[in-house]
Protein backbone atom coordinates (compact mmCIF):
# COMPACT_ATOMS: atom_id res chain seq x y z
CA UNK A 1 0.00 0.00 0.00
CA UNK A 2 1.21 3.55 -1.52
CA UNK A 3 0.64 5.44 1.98
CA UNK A 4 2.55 8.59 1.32
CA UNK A 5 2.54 11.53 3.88
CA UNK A 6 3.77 14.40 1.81
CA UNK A 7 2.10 16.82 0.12
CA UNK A 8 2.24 16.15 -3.68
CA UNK A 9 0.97 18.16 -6.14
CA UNK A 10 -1.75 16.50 -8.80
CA UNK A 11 -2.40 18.88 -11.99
CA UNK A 12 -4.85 18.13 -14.75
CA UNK A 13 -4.52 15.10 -16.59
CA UNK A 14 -0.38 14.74 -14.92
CA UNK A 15 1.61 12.02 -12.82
CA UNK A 16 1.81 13.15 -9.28
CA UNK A 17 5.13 15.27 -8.86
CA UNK A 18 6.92 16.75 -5.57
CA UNK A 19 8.69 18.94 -7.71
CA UNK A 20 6.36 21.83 -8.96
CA UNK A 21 5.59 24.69 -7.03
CA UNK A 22 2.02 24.99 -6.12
CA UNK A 23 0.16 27.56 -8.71
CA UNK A 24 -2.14 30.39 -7.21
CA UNK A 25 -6.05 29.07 -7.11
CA UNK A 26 -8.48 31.57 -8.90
CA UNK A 27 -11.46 29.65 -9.12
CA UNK A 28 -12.27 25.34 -8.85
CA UNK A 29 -12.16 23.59 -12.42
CA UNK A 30 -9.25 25.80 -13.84
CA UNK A 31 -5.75 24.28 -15.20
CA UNK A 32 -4.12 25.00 -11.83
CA UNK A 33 -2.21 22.83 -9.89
CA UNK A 34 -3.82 21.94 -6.52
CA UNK A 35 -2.07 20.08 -3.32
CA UNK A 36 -3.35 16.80 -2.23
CA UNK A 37 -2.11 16.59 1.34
CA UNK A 38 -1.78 12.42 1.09
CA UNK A 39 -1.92 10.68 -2.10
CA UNK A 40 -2.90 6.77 -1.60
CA UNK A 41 -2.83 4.20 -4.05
CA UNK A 42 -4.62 0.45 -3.96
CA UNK A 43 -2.69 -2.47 -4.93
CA UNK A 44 -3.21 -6.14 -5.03
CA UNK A 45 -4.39 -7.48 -1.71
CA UNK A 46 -6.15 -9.29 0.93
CA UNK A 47 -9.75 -9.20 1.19
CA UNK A 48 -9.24 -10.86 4.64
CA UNK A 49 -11.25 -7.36 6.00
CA UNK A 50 -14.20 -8.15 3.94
CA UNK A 51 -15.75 -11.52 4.76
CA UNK A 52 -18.87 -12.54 2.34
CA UNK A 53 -22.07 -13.08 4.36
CA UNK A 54 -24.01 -14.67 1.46
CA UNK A 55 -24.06 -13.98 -2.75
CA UNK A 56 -27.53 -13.49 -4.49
CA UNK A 57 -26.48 -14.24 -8.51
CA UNK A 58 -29.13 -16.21 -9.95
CA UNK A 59 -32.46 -15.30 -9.16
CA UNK A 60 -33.08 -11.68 -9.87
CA UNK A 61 -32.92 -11.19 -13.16
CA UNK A 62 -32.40 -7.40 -13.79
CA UNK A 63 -29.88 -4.59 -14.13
CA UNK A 64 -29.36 -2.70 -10.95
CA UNK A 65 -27.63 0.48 -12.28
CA UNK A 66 -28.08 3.09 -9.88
CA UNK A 67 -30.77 1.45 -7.79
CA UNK A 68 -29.20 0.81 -4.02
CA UNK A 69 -30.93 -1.57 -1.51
CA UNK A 70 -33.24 -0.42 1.36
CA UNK A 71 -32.92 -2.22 4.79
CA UNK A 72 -35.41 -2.89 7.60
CA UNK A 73 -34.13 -5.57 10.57
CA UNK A 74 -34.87 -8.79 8.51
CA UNK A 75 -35.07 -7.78 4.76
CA UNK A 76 -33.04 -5.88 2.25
CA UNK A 77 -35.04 -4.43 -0.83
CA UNK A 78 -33.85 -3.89 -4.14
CA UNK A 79 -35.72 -2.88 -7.55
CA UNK A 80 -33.84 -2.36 -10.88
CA UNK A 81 -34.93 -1.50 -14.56
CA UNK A 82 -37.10 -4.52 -14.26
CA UNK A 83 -40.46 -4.19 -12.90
CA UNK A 84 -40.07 -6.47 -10.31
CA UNK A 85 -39.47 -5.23 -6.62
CA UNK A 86 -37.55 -7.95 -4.49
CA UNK A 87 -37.04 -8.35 -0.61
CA UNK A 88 -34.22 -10.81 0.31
CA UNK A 89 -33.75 -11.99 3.82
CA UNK A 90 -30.67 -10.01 5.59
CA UNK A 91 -29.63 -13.99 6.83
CA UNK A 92 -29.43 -15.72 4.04
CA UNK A 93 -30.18 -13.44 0.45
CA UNK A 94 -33.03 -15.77 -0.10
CA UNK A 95 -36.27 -14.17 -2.15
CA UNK A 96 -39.10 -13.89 0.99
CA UNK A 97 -41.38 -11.77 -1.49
CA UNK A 98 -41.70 -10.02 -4.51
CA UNK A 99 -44.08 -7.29 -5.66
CA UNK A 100 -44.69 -6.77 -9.58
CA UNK A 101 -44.66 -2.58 -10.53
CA UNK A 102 -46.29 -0.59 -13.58
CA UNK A 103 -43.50 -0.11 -16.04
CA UNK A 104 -40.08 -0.87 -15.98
CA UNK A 105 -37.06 1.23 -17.08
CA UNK A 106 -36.77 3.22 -13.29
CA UNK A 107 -33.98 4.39 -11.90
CA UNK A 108 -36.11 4.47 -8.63
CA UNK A 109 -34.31 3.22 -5.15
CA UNK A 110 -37.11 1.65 -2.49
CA UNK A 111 -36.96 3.80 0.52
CA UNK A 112 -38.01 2.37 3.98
CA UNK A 113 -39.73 3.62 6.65
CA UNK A 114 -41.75 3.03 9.97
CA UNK A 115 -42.57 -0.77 8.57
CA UNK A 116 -43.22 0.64 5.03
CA UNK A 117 -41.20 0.73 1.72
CA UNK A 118 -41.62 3.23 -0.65
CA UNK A 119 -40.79 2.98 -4.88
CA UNK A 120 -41.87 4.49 -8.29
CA UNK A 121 -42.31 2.67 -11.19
CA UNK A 122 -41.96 3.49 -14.38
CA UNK A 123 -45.00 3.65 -15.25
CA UNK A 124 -45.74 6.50 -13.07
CA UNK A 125 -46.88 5.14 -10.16
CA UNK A 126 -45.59 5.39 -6.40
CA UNK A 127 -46.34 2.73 -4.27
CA UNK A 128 -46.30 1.86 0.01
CA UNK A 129 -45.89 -1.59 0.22
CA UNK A 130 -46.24 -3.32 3.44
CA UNK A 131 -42.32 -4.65 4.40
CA UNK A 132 -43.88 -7.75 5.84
CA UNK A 133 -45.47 -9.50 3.12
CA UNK A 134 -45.31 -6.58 0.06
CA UNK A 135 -49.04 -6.20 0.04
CA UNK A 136 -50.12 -2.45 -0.99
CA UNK A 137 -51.05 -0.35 1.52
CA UNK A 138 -51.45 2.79 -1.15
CA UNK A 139 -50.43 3.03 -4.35
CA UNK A 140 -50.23 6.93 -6.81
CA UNK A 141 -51.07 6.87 -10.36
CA UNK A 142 -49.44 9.68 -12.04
CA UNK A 143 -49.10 10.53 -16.06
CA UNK A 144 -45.20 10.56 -15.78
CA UNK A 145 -42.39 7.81 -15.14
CA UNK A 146 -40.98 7.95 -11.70
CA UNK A 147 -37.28 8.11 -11.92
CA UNK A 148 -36.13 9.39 -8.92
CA UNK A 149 -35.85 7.74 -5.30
CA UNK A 150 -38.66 8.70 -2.66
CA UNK A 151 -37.55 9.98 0.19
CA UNK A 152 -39.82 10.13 3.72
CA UNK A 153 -39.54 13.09 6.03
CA UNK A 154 -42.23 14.44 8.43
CA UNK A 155 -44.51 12.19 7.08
CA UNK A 156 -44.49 13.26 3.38
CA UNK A 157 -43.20 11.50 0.61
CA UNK A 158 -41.25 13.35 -1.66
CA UNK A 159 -40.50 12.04 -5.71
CA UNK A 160 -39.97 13.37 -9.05
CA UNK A 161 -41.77 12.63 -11.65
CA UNK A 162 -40.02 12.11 -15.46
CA UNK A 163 -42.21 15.01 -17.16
CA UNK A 164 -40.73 17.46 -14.07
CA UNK A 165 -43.32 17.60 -11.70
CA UNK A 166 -42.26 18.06 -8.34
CA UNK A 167 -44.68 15.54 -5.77
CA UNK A 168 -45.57 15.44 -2.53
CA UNK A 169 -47.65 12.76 -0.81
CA UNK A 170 -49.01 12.04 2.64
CA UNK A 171 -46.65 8.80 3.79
CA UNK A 172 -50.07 7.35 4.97
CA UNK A 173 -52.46 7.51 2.97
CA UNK A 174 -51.09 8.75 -0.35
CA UNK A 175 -53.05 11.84 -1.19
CA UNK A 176 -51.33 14.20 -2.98
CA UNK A 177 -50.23 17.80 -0.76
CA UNK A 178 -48.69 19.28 -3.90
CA UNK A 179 -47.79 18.80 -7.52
CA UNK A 180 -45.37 21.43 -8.52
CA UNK A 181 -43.97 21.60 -12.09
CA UNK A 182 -40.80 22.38 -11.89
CA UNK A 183 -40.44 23.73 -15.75
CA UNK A 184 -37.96 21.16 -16.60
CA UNK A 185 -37.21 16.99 -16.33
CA UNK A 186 -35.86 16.13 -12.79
CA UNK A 187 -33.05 14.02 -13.36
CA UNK A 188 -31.35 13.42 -9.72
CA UNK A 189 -32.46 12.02 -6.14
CA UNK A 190 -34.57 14.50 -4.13
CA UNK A 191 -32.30 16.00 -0.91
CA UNK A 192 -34.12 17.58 1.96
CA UNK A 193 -32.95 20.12 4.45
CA UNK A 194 -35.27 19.89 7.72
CA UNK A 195 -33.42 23.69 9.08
CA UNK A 196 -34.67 25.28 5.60
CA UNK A 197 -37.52 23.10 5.10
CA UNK A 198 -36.21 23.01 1.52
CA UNK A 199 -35.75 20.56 -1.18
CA UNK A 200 -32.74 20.11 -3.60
CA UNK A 201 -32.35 18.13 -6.94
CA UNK A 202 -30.85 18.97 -10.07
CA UNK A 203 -31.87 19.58 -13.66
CA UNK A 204 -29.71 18.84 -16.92
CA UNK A 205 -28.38 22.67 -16.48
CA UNK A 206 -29.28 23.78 -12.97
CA UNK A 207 -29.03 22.49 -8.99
CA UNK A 208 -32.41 23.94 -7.85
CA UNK A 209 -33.66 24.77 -4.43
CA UNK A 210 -37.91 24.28 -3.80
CA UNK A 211 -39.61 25.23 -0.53
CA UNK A 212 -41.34 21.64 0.81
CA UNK A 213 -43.41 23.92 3.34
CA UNK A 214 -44.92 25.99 0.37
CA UNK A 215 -46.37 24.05 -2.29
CA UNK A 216 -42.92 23.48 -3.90
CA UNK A 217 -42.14 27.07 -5.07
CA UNK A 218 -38.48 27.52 -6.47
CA UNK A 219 -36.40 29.63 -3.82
CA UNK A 220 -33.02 29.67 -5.74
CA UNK A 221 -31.63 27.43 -9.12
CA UNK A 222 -27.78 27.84 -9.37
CA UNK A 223 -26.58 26.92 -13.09
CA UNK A 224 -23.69 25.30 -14.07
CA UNK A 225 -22.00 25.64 -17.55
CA UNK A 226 -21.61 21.96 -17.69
CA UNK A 227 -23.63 18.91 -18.30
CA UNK A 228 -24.67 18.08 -14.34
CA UNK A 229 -25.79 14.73 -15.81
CA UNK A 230 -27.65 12.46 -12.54
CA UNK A 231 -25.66 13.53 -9.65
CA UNK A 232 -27.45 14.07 -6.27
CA UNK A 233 -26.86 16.70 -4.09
CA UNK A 234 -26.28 16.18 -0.41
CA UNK A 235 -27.62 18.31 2.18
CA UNK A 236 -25.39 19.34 5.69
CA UNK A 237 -28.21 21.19 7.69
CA UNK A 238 -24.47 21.21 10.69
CA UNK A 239 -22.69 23.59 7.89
CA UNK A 240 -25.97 25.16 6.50
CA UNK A 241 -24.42 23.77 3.35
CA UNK A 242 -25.60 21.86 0.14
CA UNK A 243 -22.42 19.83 -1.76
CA UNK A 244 -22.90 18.74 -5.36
CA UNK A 245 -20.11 17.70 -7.67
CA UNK A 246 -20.33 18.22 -11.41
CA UNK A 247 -16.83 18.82 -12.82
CA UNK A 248 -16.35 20.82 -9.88
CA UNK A 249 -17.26 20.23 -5.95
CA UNK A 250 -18.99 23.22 -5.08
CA UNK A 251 -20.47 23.47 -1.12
CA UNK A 252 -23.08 26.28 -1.70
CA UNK A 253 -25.11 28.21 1.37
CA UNK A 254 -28.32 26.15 1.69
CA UNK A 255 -30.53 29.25 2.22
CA UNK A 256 -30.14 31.03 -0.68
CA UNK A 257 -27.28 29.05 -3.01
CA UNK A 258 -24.90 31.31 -2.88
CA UNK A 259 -20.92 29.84 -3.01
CA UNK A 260 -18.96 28.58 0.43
CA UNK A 261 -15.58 26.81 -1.65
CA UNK A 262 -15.59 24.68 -4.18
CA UNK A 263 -12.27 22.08 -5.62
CA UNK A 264 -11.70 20.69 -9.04
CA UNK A 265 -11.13 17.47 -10.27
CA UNK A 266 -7.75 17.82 -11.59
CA UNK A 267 -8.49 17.73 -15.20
CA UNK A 268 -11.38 15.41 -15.13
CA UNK A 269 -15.11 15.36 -13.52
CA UNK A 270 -16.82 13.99 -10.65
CA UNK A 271 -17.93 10.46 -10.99
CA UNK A 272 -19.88 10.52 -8.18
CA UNK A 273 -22.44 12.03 -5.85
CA UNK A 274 -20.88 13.24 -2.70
CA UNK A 275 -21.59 12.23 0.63
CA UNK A 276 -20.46 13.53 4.39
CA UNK A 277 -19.55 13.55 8.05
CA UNK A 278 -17.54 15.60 10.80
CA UNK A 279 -14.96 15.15 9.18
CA UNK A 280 -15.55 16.19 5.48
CA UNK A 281 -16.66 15.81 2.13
CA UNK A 282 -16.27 12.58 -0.06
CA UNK A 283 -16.73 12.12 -3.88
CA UNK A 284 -15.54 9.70 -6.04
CA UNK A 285 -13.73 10.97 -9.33
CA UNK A 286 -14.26 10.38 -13.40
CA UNK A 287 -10.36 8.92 -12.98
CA UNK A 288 -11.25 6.45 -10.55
CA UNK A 289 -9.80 8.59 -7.94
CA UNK A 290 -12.13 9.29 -4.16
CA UNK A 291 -11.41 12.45 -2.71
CA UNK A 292 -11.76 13.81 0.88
CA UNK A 293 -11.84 17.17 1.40
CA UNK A 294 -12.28 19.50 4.63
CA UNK A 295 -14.96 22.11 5.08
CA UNK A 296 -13.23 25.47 5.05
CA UNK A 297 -15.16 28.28 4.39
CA UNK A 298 -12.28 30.62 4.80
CA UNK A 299 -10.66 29.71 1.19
CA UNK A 300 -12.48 29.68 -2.00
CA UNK A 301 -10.75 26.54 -3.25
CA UNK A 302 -10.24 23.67 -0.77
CA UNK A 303 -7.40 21.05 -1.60
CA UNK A 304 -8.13 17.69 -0.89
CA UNK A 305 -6.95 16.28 2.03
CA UNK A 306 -6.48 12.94 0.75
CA UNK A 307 -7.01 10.92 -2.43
CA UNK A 308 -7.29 7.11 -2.94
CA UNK A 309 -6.76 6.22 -6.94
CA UNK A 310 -8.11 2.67 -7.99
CA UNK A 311 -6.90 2.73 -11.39
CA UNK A 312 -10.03 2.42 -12.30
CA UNK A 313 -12.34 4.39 -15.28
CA UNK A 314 -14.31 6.19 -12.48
CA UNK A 315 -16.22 5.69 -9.39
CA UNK A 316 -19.88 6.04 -10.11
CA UNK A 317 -21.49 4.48 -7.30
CA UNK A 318 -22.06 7.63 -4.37
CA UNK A 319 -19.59 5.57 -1.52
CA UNK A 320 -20.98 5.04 1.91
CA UNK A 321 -20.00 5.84 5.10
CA UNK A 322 -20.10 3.65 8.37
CA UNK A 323 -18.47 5.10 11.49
CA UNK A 324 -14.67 5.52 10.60
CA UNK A 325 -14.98 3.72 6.85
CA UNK A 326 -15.70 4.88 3.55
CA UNK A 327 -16.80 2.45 1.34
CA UNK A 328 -16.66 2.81 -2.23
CA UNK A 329 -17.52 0.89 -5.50
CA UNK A 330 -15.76 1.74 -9.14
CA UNK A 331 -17.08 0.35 -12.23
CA UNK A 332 -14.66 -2.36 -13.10
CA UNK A 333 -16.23 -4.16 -10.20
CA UNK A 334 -14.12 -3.46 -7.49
CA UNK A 335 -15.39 -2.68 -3.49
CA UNK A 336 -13.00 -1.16 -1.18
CA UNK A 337 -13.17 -0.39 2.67
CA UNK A 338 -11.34 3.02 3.53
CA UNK A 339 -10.05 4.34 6.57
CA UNK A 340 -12.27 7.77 6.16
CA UNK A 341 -9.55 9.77 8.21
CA UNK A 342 -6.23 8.46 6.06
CA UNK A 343 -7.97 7.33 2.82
CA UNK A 344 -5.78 4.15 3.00
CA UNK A 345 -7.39 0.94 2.05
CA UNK A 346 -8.70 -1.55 5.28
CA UNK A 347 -10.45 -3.81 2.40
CA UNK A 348 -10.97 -5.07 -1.07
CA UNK A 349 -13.52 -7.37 -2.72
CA UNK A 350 -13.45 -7.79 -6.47
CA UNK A 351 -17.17 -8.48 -7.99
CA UNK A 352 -18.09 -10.07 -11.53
CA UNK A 353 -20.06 -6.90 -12.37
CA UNK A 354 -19.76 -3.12 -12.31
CA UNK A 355 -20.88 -1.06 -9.42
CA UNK A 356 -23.07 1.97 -10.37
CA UNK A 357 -25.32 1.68 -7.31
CA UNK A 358 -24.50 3.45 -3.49
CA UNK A 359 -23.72 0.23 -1.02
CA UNK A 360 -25.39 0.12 2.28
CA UNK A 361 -23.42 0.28 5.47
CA UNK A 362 -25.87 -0.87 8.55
CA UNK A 363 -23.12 -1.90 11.57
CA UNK A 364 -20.66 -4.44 10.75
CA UNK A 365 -22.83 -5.25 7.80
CA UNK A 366 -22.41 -4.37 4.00
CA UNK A 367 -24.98 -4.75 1.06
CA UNK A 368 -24.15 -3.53 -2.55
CA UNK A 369 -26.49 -4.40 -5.70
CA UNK A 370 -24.15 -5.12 -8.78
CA UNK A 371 -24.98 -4.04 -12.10
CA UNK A 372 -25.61 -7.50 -13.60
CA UNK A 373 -28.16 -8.29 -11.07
CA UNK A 374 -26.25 -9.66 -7.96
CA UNK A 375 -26.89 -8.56 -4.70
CA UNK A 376 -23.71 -9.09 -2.05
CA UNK A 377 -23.75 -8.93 1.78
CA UNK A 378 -20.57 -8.28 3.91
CA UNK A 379 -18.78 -8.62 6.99
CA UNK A 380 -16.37 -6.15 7.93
């Protein structure tokens, strides 16, 4: 394990170097040269730290992508581009019930809560399904694919809908509190901020900010001059922040969107949605490189403070974090454990599929959905 201490520098698109002074930063994303305080590397290991709890290969036959699992105490559920809806048993992966949706071709992630789990279809429905058995307990019938995961706060459900209407639903009974249309195709996961009482998503051009209190009225949209693609943003209600990573990491002011910092990619884009803790922010690079880096709010630019490279194309998957590990998935199949302080490597699994989908950290327990169809659960 490449463990160096040093600060190196990392330009765009360049071998690491300790020779070349540091160039001034103007602004994130510009051909600058940017100091990454510890520079980590993975290398052919062990996977003694991950121990396999069970493999689910053969009986769910769909493609994943970016749908993660949902957990309750005895189940894990996972959907796909199929129609089907599975629950698994956390023991032993086997199928305990399965629940046929409207439509197939959603990017939808179940959601559970309070003995219920929540998914769209794509056939624009949203359904509550009883985590017991899968029996409905409500279902929505909307005009529009659901593509986007629901998410369950203060007893609403929150979803987007394909033709860019903005829903809200009582968690109960289903009836809808407000349809809001947004102007334009909602192509991320829904983040909510319970201080602002606000919710964030992104467009194909825009990250947009939509009061959840007042029918879903726009309060701020911050563009960005590139493609933003699918990437979630992730709300820090402890920093008043919202983090989204494009070809830049920008932390923006969650009340009105205005800029905190922001750090590039060195030459490439983001690969993944970020996520967060005390500590920092983590994001997973287009190089197959995962980044920490420290709230500051007294620079502009923030260097990382470490960065892990897998040699990989990119890390899609938005990693996971459990206590003091990161875990993180890259699309030639590989899982690592991370030591979230040092960003040196505690664990590696190699899977037979890519990994576009967030794993699941619950304890000592790990669950990842591969691309190909597989659903894993680990020790660690």
């Amino acid at each position: 394990m490449d463990g160096s201490t040093e600060p190196l520098l990392v330009g765009p698109r360049t071998r690491p170097t300790r020779s070349e002074p540091a160039r001034d930063h103007r602004w994130c994303g510009r051909e600058e040269l940017i100091i990454v305080k510890r520079l980590n590397s993975s290398v052919e290991g062990s996977s003694s730290e991950i121990k396999t709890v069970w493999r689910q290969e053969t009986a769910i036959e769909t493609s994943f992508q970016t749908c993660s699992p949902a957990l309750d105490d005895d189940r894990v559920f996972v959907g796909g581009l199929g129609t089907s809806l599975y629950a698994l048993s956390r023991e032993d992966g086997r199928i305990v019930w399965t629940v046929e949706r409207d439509g197939s071709m959603s990017d939808s992630s179940p959601a559970y809560h309070d003995g219920i789990v929540y998914v769209g279809s794509g056939g624009g429905s949203v359904y509550a399904l009883d985590a017991e058995d899968g029996s409905i307990v409500w279902r929505y019938a909307g005009p529009s694919a659901i593509t986007t995961s629901p998410i369950v706060r203060d007893g609403v459900v929150y979803v987007g809908r394909n033709d860019g209407v903005l829903l809200a639903l009582d968690a109960v009974t289903g009836s809808v509190l407000f349809e809001f249309d947004t102007g334009s195709r909602i192509v991320s996961d829904i983040a909510y901020s319970s201080v602002e009482e606000t919710l964030y998503f992104t467009s194909k051009t825009e990250l947009r900010a939509h009061d959840a209190a007042d029918g879903g009225r726009r309060v701020w949209a911050m563009p960005f001059s590139a493609d933003v693609g699918a990437g979630s943003p992730a709300v820090d209600d402890s920093q008043g922040m919202v983090y989204f990573a494009a070809n830049e990491l920008r932390a923006l002011r969650s009340d009105d969107g205005s800029l905190s910092w922001g750090t590039s990619f060195f030459g490439t884009s983001a690969g993944s949605a970020p996520v967060f803790d005390e500590r920092g922010v983590y994001v997973g690079g287009g190089s197959g490189t995962m980044y920490a880096i420290q709230h500051d709010e007294s620079v502009l630019v923030n260097a990382p403070d470490w960065a892990f490279r897998t040699w990989d194309i990119a890390i899609t998957a938005t990693p996971a974090l459990g206590g003091d590990r990161l875990v993180a998935g890259s699309l030639k199949g590989d899982l690592y454990v991370l030591d979230a302080e040092a960003g040196t490597a505690e664990g590696h699994v190699e899977l037979p599929c890519e990994l576009r989908s967030a794993p699941i950290v619950d304890d000592d327990r790990l669950f990842v959905a591969g691309d190909g169809g597989g659903v894993y659960a680990f020790e660690f």
